[in-house]
PDB file of N, CA and C in Angstrom:
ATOM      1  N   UNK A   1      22.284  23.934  12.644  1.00  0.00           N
ATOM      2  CA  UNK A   1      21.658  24.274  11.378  1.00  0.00           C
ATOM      3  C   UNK A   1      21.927  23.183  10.344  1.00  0.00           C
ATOM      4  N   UNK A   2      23.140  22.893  10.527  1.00  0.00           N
ATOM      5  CA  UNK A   2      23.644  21.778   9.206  1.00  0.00           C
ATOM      6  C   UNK A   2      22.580  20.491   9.752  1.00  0.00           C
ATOM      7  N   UNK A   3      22.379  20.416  10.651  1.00  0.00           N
ATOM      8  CA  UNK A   3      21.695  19.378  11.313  1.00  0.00           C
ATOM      9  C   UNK A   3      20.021  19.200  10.646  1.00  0.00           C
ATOM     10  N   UNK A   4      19.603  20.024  10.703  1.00  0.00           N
ATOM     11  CA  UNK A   4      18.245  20.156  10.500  1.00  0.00           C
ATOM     12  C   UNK A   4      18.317  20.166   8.652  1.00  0.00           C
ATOM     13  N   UNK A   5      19.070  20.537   8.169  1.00  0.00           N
ATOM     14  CA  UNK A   5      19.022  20.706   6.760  1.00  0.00           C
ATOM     15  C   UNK A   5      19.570  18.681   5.983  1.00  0.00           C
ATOM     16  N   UNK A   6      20.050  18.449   7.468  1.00  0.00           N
ATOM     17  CA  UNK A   6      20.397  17.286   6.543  1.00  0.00           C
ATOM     18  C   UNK A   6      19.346  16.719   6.818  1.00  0.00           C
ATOM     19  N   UNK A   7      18.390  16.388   7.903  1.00  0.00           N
ATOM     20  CA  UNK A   7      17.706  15.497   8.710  1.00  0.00           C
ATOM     21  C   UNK A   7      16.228  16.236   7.484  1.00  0.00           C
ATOM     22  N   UNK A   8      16.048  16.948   7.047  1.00  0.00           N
ATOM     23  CA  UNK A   8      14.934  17.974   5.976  1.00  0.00           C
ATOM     24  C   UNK A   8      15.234  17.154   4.499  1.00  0.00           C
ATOM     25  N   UNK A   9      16.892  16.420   4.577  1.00  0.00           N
ATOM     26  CA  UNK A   9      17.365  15.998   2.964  1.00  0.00           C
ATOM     27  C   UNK A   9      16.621  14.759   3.055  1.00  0.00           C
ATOM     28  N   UNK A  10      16.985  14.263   4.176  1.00  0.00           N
ATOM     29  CA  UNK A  10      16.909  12.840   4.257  1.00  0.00           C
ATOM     30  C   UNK A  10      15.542  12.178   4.446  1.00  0.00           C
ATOM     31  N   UNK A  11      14.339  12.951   4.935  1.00  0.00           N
ATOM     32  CA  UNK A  11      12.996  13.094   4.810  1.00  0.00           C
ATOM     33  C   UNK A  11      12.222  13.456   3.736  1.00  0.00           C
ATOM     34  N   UNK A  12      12.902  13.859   2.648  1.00  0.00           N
ATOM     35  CA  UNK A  12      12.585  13.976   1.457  1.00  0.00           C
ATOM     36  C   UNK A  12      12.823  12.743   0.322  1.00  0.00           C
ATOM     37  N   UNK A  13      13.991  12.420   0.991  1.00  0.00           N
ATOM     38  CA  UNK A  13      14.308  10.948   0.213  1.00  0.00           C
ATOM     39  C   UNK A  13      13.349  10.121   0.582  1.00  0.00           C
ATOM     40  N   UNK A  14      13.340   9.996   1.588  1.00  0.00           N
ATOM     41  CA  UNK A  14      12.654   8.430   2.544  1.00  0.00           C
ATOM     42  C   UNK A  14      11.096   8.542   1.879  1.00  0.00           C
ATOM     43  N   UNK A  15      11.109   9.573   1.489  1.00  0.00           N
ATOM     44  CA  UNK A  15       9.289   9.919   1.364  1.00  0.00           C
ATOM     45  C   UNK A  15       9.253   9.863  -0.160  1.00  0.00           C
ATOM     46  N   UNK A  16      10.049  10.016  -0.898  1.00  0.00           N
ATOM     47  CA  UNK A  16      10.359   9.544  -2.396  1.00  0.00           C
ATOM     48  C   UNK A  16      10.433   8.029  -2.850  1.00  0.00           C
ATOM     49  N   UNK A  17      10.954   7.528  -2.230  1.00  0.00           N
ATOM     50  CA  UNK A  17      11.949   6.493  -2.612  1.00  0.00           C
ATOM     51  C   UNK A  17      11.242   5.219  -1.642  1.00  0.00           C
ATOM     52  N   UNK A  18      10.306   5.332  -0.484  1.00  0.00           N
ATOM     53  CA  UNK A  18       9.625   4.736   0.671  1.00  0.00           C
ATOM     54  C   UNK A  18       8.193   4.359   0.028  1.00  0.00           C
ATOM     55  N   UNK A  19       7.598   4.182  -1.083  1.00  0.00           N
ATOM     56  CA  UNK A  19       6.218   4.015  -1.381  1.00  0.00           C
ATOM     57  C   UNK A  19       5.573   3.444  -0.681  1.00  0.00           C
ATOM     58  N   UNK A  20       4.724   2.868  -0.058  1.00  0.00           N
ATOM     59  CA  UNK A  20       3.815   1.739   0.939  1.00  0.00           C
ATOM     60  C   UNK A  20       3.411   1.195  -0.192  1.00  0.00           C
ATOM     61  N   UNK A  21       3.578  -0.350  -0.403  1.00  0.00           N
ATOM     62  CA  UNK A  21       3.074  -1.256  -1.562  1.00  0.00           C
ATOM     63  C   UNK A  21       2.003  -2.266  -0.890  1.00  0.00           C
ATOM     64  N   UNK A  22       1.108  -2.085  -1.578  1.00  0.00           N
ATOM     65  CA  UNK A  22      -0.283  -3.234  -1.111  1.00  0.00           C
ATOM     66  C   UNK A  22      -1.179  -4.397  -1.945  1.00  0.00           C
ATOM     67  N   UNK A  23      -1.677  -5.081  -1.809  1.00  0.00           N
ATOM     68  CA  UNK A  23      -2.355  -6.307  -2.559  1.00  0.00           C
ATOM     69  C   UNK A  23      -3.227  -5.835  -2.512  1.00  0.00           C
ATOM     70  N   UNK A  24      -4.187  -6.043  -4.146  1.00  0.00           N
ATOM     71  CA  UNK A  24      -5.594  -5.861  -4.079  1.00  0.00           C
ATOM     72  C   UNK A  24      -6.079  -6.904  -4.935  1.00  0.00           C
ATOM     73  N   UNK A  25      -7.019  -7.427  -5.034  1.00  0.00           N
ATOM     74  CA  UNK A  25      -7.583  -9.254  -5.659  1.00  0.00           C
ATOM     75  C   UNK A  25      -8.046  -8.460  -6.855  1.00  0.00           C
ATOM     76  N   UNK A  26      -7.570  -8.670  -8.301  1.00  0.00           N
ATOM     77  CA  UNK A  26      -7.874  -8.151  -9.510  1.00  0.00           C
ATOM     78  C   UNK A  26      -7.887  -6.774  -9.928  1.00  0.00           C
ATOM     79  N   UNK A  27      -6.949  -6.525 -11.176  1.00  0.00           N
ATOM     80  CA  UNK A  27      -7.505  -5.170 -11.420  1.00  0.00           C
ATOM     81  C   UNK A  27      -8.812  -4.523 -11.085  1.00  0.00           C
ATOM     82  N   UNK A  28      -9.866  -4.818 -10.764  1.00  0.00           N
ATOM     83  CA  UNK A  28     -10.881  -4.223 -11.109  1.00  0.00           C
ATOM     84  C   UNK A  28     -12.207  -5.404 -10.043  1.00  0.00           C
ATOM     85  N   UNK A  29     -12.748  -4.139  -9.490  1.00  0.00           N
ATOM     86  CA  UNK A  29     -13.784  -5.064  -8.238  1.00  0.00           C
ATOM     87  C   UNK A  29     -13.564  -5.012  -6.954  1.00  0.00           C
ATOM     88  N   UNK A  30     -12.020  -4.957  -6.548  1.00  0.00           N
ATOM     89  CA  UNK A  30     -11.821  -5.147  -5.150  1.00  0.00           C
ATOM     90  C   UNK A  30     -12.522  -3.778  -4.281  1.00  0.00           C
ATOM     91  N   UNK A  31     -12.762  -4.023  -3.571  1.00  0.00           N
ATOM     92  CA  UNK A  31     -13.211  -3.411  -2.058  1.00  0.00           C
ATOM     93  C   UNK A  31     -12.091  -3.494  -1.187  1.00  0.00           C
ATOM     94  N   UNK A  32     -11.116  -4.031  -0.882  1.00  0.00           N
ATOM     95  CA  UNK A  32      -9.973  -3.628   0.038  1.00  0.00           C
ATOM     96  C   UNK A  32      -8.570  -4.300  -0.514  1.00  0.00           C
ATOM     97  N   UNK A  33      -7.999  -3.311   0.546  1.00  0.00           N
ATOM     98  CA  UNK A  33      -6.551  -3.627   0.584  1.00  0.00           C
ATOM     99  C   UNK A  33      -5.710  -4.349   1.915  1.00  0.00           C
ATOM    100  N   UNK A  34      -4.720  -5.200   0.948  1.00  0.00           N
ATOM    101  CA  UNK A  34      -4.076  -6.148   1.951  1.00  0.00           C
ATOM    102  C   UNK A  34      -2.802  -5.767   2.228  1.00  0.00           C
ATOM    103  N   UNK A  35      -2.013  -5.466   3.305  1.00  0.00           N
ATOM    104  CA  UNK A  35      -0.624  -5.241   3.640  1.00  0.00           C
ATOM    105  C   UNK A  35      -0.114  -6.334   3.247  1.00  0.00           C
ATOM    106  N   UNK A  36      -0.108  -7.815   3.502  1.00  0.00           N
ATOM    107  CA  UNK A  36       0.687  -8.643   2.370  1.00  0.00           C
ATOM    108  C   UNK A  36       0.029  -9.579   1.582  1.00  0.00           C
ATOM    109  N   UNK A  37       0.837 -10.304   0.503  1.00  0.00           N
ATOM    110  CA  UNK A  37       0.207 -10.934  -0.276  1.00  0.00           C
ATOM    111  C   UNK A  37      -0.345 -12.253   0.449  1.00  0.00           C
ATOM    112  N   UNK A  38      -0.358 -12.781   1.684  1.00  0.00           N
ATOM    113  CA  UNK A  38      -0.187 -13.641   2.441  1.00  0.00           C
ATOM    114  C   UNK A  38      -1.485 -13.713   3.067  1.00  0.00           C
ATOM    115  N   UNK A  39      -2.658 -12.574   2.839  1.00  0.00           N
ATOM    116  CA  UNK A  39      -3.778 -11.830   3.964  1.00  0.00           C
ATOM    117  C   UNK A  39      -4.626 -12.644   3.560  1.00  0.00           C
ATOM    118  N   UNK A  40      -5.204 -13.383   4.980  1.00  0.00           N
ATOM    119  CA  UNK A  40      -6.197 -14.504   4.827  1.00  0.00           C
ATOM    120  C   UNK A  40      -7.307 -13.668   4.218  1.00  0.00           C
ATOM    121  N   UNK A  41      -7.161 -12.193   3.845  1.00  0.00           N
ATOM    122  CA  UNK A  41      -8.696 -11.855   2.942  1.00  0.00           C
ATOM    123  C   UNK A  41      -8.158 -12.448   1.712  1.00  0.00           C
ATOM    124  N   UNK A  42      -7.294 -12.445   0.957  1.00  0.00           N
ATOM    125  CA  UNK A  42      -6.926 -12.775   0.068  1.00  0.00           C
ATOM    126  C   UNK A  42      -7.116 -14.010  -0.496  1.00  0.00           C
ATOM    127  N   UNK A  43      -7.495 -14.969   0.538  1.00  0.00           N
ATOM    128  CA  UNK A  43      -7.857 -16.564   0.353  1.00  0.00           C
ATOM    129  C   UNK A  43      -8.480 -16.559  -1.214  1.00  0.00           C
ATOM    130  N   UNK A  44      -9.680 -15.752  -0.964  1.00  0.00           N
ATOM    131  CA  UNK A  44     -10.823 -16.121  -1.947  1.00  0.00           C
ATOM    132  C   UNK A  44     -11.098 -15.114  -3.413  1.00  0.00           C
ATOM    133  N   UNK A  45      -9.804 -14.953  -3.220  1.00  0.00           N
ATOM    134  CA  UNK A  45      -9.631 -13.893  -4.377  1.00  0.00           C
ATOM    135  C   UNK A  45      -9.544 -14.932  -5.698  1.00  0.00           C
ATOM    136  N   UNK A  46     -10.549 -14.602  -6.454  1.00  0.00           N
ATOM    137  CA  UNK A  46     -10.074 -15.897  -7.943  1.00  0.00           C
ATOM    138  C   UNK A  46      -9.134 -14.959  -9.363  1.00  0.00           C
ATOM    139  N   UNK A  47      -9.282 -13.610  -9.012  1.00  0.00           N
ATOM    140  CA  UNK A  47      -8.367 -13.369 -10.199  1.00  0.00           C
ATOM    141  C   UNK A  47      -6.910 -12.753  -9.698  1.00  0.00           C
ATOM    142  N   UNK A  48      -6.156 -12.578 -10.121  1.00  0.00           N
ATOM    143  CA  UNK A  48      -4.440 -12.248  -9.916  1.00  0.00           C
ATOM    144  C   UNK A  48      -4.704 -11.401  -8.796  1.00  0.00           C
ATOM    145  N   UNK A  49      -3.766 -11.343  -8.262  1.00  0.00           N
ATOM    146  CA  UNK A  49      -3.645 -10.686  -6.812  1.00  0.00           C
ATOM    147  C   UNK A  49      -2.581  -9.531  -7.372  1.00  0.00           C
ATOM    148  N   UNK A  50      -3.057  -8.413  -7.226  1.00  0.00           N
ATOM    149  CA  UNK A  50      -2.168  -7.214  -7.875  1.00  0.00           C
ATOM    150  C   UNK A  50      -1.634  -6.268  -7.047  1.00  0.00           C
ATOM    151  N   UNK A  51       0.306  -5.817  -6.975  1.00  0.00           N
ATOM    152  CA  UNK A  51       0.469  -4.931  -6.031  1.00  0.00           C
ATOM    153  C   UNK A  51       0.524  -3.736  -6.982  1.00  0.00           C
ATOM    154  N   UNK A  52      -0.095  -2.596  -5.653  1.00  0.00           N
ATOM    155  CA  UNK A  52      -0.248  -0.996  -6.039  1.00  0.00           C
ATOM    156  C   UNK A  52       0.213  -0.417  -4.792  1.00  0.00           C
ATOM    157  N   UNK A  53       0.352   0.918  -4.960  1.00  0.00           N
ATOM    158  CA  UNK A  53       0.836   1.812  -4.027  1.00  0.00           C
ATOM    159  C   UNK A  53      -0.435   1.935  -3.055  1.00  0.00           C
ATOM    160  N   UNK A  54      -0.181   1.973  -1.792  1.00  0.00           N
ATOM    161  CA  UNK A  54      -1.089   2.989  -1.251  1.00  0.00           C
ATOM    162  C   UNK A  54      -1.766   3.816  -1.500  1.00  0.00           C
ATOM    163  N   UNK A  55      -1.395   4.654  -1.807  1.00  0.00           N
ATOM    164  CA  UNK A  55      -2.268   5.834  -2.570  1.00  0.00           C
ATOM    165  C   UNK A  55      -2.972   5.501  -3.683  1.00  0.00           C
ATOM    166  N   UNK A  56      -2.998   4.528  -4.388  1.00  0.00           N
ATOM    167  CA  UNK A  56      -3.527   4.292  -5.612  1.00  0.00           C
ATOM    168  C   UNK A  56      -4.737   3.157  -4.548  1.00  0.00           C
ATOM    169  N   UNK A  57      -4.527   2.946  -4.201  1.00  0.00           N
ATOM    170  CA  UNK A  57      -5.907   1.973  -3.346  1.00  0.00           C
ATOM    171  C   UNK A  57      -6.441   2.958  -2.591  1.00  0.00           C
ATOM    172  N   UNK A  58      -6.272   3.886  -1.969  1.00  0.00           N
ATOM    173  CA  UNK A  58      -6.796   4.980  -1.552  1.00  0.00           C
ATOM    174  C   UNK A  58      -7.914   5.474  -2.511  1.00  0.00           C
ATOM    175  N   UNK A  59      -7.069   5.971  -3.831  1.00  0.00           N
ATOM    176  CA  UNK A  59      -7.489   6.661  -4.844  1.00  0.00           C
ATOM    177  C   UNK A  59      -8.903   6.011  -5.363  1.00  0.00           C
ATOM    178  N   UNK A  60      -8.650   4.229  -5.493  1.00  0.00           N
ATOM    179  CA  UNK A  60      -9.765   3.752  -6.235  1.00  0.00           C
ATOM    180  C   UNK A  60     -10.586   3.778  -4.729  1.00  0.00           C
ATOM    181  N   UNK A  61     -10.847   4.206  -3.512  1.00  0.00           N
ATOM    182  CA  UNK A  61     -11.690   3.803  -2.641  1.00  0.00           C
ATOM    183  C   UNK A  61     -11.715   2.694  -1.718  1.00  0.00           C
ATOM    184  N   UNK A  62     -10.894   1.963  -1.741  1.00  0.00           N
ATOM    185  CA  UNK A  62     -10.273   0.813  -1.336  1.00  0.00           C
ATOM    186  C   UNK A  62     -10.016   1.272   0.288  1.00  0.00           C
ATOM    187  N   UNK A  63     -10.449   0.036   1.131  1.00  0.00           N
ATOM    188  CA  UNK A  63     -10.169   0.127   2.592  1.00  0.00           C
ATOM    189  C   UNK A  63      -9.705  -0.902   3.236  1.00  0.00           C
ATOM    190  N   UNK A  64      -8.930  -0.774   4.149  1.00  0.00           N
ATOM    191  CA  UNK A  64      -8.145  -1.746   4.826  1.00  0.00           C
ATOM    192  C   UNK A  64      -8.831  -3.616   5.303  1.00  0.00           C
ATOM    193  N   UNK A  65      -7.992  -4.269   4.996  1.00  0.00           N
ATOM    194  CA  UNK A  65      -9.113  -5.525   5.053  1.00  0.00           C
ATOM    195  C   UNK A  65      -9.155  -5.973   6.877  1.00  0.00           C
ATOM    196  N   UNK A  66     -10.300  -6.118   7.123  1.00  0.00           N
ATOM    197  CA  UNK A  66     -10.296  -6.265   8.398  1.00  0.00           C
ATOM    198  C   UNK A  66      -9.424  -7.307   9.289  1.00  0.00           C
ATOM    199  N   UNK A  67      -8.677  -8.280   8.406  1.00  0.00           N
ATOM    200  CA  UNK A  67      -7.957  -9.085   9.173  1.00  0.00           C
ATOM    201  C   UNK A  67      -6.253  -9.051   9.100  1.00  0.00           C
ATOM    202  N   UNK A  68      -6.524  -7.186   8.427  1.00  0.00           N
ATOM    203  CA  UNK A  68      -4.973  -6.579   8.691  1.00  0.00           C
ATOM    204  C   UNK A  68      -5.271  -6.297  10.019  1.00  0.00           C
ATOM    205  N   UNK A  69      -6.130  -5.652  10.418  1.00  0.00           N
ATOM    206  CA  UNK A  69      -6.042  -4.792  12.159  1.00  0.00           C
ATOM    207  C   UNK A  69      -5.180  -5.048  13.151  1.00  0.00           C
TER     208      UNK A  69
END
């Protein structure tokens, strides 16, 4: 029992404190998201390269750039 209640604590943290952070090419315009700032989609990005959460690239509609796969 103590087992499951700690392993329930510690899944609550990880999921708090664990955000998924992503690149998207400008506040405003992008069509996808990059797992790092490094993502050859990113080449041709001309305004600031901005990190957001996952969920917030979700949120604006944003989809994975094809040369994360």
């Amino acid at each position: 029992m103590k087992t499951i209640a700690i392993l329930y604590c510690i899944s609550l943290l990880s999921s708090t404190f664990m955000t998924t952070q992503v690149y998207i090419c400008g506040p405003k315009g992008a069509k996808k998201y990059h797992l790092t700032a490094s993502c050859r989609g990113l080449s041709s990005c001309k305004d600031a390269t901005v990190k957001v959460s996952l969920s917030q690239a979700e949120n604006f509609g944003l989809s994975l750039c094809g040369w994360e796969d």
